[in-house]
Protein backbone atom coordinates (compact mmCIF):
# COMPACT_ATOMS: atom_id res chain seq x y z
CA UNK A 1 -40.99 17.98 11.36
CA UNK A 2 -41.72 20.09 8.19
CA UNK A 3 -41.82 23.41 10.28
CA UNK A 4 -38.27 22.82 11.41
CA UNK A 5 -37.09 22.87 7.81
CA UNK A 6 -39.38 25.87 6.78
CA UNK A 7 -42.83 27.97 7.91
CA UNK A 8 -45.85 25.89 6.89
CA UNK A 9 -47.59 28.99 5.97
CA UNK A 10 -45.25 29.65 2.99
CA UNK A 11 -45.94 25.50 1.56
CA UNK A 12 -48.37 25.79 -1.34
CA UNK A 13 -50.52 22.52 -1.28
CA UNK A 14 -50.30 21.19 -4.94
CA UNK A 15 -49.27 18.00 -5.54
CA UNK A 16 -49.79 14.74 -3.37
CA UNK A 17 -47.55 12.06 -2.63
CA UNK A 18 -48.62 8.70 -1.07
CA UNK A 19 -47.09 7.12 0.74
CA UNK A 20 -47.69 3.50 2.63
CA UNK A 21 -46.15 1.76 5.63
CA UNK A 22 -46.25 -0.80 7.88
CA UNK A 23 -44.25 -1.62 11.19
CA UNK A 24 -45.08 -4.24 14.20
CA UNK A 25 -46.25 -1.97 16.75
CA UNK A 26 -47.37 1.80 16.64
CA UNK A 27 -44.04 3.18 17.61
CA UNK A 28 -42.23 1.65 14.88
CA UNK A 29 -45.21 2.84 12.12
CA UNK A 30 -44.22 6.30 13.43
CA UNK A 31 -40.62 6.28 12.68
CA UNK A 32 -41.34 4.35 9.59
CA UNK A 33 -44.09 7.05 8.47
CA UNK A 34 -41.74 9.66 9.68
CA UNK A 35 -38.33 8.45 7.79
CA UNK A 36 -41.03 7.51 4.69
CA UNK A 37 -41.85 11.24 3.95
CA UNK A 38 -38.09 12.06 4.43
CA UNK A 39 -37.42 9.74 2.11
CA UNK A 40 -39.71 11.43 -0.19
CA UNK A 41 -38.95 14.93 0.30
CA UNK A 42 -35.18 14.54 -0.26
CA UNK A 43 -35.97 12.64 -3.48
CA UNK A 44 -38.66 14.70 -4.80
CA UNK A 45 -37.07 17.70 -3.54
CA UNK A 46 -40.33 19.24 -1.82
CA UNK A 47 -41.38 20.11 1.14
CA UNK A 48 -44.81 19.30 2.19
CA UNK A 49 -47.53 20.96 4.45
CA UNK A 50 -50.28 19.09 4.70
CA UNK A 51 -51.15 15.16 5.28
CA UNK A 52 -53.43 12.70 5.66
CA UNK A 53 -53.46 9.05 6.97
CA UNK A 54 -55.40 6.14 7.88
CA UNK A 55 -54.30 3.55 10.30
CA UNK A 56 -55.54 -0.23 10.21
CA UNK A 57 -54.09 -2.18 12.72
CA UNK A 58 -50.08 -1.45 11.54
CA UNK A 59 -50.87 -0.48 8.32
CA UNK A 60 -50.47 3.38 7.64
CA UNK A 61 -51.89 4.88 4.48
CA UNK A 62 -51.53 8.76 3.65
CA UNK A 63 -50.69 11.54 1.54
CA UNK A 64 -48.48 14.47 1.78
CA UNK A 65 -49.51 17.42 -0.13
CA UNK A 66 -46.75 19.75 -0.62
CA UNK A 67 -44.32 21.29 -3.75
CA UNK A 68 -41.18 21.62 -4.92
CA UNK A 69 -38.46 23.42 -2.56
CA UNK A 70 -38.31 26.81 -3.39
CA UNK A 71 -34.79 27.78 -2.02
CA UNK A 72 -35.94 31.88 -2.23
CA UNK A 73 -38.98 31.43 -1.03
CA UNK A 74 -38.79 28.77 1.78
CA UNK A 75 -35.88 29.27 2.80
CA UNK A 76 -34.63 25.88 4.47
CA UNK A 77 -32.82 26.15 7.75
CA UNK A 78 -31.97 22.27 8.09
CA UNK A 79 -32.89 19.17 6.43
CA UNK A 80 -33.93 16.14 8.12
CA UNK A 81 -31.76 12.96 7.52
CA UNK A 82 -33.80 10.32 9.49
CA UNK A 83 -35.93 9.92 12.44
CA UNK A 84 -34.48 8.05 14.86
CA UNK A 85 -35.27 5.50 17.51
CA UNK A 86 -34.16 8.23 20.70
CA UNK A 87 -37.20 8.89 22.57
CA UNK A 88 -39.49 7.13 20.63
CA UNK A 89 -42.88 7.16 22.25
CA UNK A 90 -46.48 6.55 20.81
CA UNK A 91 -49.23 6.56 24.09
CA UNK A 92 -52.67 7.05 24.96
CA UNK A 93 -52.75 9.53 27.84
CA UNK A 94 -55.32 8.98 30.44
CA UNK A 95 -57.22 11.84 28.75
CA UNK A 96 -57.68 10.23 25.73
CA UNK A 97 -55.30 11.93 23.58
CA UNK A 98 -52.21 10.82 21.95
CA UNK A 99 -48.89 11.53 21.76
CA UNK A 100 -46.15 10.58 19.37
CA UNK A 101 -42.72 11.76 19.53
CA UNK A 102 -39.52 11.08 18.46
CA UNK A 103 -35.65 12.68 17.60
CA UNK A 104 -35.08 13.62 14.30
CA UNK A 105 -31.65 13.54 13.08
CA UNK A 106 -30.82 16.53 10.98
């Protein structure tokens, strides 16, 4: 989500922000999670680039490293609004891996 506002490469790591959620099921932890660090970066005004969580059952702990928006120097093309509930998806694939997707409203 972060590299459709701005390049991750240019996102200095220096300050954390936790954040905690919890939702029924695993698709609604991911649009909680999702609309949590949205919620964050709009009122912090940063942008972050790196995270963290934990999952217990429906319980999501993390942290979002990031700083603050840097209009020069990121640049922002859009700004996320909220994640939304179109094509909202958390599996396990055959393979073993995961995938978690949703539409983000910007």
């Amino acid at each position: 989500m972060t590299s459709a506002v701005t390049d991750l490469a240019c996102i200095a790591v220096r300050e954390a922000v936790v954040v905690s959620c919890e939702a029924k099921d695993d698709r609604f932890l991911l649009l909680d999670w999702l609309n949590a660090l949205i919620y964050e970066m709009a009122v912090r005004r940063m942008v972050f680039g790196r995270f963290t969580v934990s999952i217990n059952g429906h319980q999501l702990h993390g942290h979002a490293w990031g700083e603050p928006i840097d209009r020069a120097r990121h640049m922002p093309v859009v700004e996320p609004k909220g994640a939304t509930l179109t094509a909202l998806k958390v599996e396990r694939r055959d393979n073993g891996a995961w995938i978690a997707q949703c539409i983000v409203d910007v």
